[in-house]
C-alpha atoms as a PDB file:
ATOM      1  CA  UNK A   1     127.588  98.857 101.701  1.00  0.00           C
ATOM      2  CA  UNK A   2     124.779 100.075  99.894  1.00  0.00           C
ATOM      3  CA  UNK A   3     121.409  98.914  99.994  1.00  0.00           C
ATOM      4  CA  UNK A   4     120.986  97.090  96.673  1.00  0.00           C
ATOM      5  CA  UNK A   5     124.239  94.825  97.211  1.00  0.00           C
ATOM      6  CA  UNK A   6     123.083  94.252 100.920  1.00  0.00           C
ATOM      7  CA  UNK A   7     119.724  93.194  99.392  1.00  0.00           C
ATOM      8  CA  UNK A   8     121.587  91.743  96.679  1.00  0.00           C
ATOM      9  CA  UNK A   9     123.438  89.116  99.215  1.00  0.00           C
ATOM     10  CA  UNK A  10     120.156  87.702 100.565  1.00  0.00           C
ATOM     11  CA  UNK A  11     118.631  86.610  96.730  1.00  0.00           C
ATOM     12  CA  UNK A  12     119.864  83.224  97.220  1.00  0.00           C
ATOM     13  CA  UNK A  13     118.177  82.771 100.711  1.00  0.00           C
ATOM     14  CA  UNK A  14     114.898  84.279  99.611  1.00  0.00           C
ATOM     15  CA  UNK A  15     114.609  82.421  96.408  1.00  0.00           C
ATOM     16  CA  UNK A  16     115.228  78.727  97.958  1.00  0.00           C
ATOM     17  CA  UNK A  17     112.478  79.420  99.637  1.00  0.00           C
ATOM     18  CA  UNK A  18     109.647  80.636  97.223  1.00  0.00           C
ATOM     19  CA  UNK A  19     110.847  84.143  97.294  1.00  0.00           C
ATOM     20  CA  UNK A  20     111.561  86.287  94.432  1.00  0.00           C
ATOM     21  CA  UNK A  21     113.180  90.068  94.361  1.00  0.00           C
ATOM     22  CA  UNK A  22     110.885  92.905  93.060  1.00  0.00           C
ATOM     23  CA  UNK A  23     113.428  95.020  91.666  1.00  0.00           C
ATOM     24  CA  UNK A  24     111.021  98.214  91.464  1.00  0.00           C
ATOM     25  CA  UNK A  25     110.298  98.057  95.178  1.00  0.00           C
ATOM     26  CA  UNK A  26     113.401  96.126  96.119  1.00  0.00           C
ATOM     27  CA  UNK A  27     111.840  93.581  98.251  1.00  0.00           C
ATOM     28  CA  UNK A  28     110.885  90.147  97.845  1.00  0.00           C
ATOM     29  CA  UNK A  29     107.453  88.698  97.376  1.00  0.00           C
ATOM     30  CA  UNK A  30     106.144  85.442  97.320  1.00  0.00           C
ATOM     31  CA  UNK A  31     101.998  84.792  95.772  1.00  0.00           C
ATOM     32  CA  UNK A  32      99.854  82.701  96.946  1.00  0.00           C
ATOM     33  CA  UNK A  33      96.467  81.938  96.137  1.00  0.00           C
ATOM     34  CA  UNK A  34      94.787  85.388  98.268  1.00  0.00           C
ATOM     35  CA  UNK A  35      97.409  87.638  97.614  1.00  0.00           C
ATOM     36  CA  UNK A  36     101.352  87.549  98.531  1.00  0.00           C
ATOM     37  CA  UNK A  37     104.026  87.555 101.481  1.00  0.00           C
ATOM     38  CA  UNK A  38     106.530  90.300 101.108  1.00  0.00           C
ATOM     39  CA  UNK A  39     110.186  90.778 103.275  1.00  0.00           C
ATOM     40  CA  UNK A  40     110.745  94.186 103.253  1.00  0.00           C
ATOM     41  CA  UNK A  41     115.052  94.697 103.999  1.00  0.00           C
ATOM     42  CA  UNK A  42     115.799  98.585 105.051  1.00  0.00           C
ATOM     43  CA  UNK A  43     119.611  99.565 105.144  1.00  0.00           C
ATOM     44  CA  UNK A  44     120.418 103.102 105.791  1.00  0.00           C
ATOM     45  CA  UNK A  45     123.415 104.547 106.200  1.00  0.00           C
ATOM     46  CA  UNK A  46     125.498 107.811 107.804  1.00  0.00           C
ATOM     47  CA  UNK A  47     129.315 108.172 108.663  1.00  0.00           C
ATOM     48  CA  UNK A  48     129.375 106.317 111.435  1.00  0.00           C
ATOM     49  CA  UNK A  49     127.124 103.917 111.226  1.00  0.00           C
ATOM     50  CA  UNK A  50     123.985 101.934 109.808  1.00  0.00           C
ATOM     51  CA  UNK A  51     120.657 100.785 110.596  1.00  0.00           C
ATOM     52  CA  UNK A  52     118.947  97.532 108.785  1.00  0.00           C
ATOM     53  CA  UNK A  53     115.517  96.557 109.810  1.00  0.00           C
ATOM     54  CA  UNK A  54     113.472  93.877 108.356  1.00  0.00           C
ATOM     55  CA  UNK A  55     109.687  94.054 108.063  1.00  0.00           C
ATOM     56  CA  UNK A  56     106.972  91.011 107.033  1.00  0.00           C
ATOM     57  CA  UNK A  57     103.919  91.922 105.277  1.00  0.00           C
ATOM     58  CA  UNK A  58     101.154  89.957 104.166  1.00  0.00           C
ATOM     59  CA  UNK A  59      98.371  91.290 101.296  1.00  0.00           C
ATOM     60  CA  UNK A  60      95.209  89.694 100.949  1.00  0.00           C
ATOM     61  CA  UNK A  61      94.208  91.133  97.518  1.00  0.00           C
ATOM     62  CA  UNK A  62      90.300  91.268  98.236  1.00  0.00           C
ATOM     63  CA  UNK A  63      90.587  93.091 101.289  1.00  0.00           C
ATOM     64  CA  UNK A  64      92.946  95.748  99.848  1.00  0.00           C
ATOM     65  CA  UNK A  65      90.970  96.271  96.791  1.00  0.00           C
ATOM     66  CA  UNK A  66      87.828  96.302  99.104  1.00  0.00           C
ATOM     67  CA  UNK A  67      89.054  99.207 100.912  1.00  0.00           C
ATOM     68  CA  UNK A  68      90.735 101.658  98.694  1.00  0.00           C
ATOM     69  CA  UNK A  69      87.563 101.647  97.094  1.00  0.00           C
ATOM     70  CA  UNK A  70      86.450 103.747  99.572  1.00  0.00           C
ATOM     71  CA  UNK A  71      90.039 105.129 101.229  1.00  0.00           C
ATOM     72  CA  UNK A  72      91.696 108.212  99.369  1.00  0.00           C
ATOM     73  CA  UNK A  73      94.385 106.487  97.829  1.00  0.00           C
ATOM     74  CA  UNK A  74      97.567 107.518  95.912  1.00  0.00           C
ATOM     75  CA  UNK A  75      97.420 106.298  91.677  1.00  0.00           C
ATOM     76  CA  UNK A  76      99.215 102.857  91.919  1.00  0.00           C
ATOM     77  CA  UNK A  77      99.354 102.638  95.728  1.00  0.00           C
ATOM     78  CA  UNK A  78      96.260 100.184  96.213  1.00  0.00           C
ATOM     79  CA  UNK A  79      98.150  97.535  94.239  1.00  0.00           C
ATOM     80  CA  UNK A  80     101.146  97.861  96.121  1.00  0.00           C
ATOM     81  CA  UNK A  81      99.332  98.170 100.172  1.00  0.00           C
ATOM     82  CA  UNK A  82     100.203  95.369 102.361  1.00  0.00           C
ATOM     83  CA  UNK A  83      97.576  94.216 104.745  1.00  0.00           C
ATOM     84  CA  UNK A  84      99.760  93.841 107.549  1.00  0.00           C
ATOM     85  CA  UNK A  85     103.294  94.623 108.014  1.00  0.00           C
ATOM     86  CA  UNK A  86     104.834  93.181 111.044  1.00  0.00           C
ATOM     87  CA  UNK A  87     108.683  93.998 112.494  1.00  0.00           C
ATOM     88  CA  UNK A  88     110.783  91.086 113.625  1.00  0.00           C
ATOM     89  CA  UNK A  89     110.454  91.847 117.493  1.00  0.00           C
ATOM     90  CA  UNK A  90     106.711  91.714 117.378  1.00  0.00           C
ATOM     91  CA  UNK A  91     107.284  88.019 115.590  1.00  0.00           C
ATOM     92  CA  UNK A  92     110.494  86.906 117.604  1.00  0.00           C
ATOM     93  CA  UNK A  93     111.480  86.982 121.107  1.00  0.00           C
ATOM     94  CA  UNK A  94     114.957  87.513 120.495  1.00  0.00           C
ATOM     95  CA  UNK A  95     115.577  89.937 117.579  1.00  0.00           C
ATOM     96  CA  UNK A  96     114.941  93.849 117.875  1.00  0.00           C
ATOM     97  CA  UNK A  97     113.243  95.783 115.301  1.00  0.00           C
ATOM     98  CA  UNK A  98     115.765  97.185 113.909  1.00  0.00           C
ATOM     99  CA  UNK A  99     120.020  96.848 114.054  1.00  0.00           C
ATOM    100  CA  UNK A 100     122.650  99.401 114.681  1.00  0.00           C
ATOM    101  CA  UNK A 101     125.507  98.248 112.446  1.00  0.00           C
ATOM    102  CA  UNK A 102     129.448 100.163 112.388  1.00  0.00           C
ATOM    103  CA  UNK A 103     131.594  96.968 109.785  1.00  0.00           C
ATOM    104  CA  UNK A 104     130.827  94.653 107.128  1.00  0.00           C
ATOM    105  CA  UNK A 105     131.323  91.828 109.687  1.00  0.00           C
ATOM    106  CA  UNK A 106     128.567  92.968 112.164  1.00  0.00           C
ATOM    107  CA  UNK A 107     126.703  93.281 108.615  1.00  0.00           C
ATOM    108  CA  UNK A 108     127.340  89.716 108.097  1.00  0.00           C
ATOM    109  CA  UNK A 109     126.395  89.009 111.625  1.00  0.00           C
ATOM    110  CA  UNK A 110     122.901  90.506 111.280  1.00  0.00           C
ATOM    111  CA  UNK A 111     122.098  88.287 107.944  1.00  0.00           C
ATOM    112  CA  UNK A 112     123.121  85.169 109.682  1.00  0.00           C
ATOM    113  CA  UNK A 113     120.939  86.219 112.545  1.00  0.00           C
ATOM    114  CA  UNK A 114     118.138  87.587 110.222  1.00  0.00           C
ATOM    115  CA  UNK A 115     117.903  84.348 107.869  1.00  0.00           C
ATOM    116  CA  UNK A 116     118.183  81.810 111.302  1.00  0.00           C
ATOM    117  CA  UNK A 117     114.810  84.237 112.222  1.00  0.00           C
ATOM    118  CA  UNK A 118     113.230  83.455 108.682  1.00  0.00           C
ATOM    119  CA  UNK A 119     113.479  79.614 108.942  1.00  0.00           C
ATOM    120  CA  UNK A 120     112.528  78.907 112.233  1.00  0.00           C
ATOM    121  CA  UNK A 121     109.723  82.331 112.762  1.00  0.00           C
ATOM    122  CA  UNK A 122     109.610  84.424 110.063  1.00  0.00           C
ATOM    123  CA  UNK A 123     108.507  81.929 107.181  1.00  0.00           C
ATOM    124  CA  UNK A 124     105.876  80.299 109.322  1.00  0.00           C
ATOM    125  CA  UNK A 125     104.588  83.634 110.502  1.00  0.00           C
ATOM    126  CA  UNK A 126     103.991  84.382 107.388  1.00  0.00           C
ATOM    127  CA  UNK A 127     102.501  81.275 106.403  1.00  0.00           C
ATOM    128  CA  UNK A 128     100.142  81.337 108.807  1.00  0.00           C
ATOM    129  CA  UNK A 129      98.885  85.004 108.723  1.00  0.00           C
ATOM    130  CA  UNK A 130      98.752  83.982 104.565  1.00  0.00           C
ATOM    131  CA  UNK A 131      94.740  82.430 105.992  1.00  0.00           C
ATOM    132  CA  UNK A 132      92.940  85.248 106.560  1.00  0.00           C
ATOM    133  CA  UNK A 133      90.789  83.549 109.409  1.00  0.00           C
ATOM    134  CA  UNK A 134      94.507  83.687 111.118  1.00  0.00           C
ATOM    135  CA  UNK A 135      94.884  87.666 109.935  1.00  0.00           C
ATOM    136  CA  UNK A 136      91.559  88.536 111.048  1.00  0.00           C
ATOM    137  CA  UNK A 137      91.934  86.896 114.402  1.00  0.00           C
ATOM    138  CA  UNK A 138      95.168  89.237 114.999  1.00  0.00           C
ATOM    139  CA  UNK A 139      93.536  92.238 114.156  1.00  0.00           C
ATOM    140  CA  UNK A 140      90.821  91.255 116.348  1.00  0.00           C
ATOM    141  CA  UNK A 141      93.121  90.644 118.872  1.00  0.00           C
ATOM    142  CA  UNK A 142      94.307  94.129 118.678  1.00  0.00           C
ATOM    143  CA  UNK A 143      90.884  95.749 118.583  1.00  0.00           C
ATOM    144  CA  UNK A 144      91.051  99.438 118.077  1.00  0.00           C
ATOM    145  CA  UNK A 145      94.956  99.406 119.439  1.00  0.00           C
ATOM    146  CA  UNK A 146      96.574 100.006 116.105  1.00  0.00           C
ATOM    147  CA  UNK A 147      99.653  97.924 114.768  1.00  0.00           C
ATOM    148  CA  UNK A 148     103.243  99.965 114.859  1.00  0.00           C
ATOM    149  CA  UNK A 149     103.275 100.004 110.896  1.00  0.00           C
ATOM    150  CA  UNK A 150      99.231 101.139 110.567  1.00  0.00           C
ATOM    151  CA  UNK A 151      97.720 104.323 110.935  1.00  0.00           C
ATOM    152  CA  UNK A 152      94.053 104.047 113.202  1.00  0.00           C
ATOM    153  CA  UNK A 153      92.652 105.034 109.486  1.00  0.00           C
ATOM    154  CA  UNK A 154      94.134 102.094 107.759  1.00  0.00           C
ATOM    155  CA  UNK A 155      93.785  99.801 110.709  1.00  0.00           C
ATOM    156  CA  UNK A 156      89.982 100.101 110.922  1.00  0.00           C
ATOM    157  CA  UNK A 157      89.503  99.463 107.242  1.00  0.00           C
ATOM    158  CA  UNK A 158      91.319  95.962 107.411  1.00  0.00           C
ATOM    159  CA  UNK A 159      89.808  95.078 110.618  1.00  0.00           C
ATOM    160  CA  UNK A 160      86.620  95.448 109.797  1.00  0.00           C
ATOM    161  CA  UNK A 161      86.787  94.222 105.866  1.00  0.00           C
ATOM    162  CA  UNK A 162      88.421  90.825 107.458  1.00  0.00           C
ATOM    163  CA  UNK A 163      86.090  90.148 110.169  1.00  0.00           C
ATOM    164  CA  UNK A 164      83.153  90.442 107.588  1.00  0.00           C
ATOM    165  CA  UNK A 165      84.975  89.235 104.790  1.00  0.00           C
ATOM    166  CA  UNK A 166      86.417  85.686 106.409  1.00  0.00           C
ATOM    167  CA  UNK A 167      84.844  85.758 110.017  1.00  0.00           C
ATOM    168  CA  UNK A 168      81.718  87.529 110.160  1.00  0.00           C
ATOM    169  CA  UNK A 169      80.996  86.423 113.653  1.00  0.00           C
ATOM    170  CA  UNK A 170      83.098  89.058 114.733  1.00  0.00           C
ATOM    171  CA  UNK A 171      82.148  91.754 112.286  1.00  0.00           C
ATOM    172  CA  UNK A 172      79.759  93.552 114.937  1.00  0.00           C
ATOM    173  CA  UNK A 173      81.976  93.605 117.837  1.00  0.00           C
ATOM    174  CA  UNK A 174      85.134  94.799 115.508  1.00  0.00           C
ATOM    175  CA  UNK A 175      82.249  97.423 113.894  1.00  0.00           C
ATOM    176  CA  UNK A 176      81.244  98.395 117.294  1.00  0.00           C
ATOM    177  CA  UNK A 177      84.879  99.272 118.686  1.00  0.00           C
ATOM    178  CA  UNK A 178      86.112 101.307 115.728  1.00  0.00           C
ATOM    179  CA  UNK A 179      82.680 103.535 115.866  1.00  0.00           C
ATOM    180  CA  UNK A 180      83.372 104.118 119.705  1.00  0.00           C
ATOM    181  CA  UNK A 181      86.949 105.307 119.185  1.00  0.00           C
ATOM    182  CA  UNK A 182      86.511 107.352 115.623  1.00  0.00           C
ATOM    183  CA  UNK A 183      86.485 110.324 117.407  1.00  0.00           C
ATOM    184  CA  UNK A 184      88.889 110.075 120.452  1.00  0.00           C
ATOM    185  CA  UNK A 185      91.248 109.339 117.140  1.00  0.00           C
ATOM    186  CA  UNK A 186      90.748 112.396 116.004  1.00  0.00           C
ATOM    187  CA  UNK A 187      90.004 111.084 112.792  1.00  0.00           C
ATOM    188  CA  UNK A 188      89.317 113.926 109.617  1.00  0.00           C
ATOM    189  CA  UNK A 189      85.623 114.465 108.986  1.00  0.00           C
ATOM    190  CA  UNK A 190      86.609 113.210 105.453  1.00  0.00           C
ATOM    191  CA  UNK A 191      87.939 109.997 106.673  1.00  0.00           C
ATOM    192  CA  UNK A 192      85.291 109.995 108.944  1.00  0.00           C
ATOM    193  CA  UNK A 193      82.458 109.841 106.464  1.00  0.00           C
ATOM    194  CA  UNK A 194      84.534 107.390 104.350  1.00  0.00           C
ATOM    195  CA  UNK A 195      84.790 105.275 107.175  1.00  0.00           C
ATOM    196  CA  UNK A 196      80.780 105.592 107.575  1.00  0.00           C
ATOM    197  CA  UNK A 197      80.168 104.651 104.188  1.00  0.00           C
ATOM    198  CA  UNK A 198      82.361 102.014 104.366  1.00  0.00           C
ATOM    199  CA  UNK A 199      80.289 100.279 106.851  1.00  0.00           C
ATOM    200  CA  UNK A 200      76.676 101.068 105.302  1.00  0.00           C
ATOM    201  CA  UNK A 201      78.450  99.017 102.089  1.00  0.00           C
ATOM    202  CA  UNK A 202      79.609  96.261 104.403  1.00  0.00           C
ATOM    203  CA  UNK A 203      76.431  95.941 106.178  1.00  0.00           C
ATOM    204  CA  UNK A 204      74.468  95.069 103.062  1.00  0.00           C
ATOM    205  CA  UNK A 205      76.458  92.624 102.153  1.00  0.00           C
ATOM    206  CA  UNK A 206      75.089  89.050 102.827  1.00  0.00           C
END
């Protein structure tokens, strides 16, 4: 089965509850006032058999603009970066992050499994990491450990734009942590001094 009918089968699901396919990136979004909720659905394929993972993402548009004004950043890319991306076994306790697949009725299988995950974690998940207090707090939670889907680059920026941004109680510790692990990171001198400046600009702000 190819991707776009696989995706294809799960419109109906998506759009009774908010959802609505992006055909150019072939996932479905969902705004909100801050930014938007976005279901990633990955199905690749060889002879023998395939491999579907689902990912959750949440953009708050502020922060992402915020930082790829200071982040080297592909033309177009800063409107489509997700803030955090999450896979299903970091959300659930009983889905992995990805499935190994070998018919169309272990296909099905998956979808019923994957859509019972939506309603009862997946949907709420994203509701609640849709308040950036909640976002920040998870990021804060992870300190300088970086999420599976983030780069230590990437995951510094958002960590420290949503601690000053929505909970600025935590912005010096968060600050703090990031400039004590830069290095051991082996971060680029560029990304480096981006990562400086970044801070200078979010230190004057009131």
């Amino acid at each position: 089965m190819k991707r776009v009918n696989f995706i294809g089968l799960h419109t109906q699901f998506f759009q009774d509850f908010g959802f609505e396919l992006n055909g150019n990136c072939m996932n479905f979004q969902k705004f909100f006032e801050l930014g938007k909720q976005v279901v990633f659905i990955q199905l690749n394929e060889n002879n023998s058999e395939s491999i579907v993972e689902y990912n959750l993402g949440v953009r708050i548009d502020k922060v992402e603009e915020l930082i790829h004004q200071f982040l080297p950043t592909l033309s177009g890319y800063a409107e489509k970066s997700i803030t955090l991306i999450q896979t299903l076994d970091k959300i659930g306790k009983y889905l992995p992050d990805k499935f190994v697949v070998q018919n169309d009725w272990e296909l099905s299988q998956i979808m019923m499994s994957a859509e019972k995950f939506f309603v009862l974690e997946g949907f709420p998940w994203l509701n609640k990491m849709s308040d950036p207090i909640n976002l920040e707090l998870a990021f804060f939670e992870r300190k300088a450990k970086s999420f599976k889907t983030h780069n230590f680059v990437y995951n510094a920026f958002r960590a420290t734009a949503l601690s000053k941004l929505y909970n600025p109680s935590d912005y010096p510790y968060i600050r703090n942590i990031f400039l004590e692990h830069i290095e051991e990171q082996q971060m680029t001198p560029f990304n480096i001094a981006s990562y400086l400046k970044f801070l200078n600009y979010l230190d004057k702000i009131d």
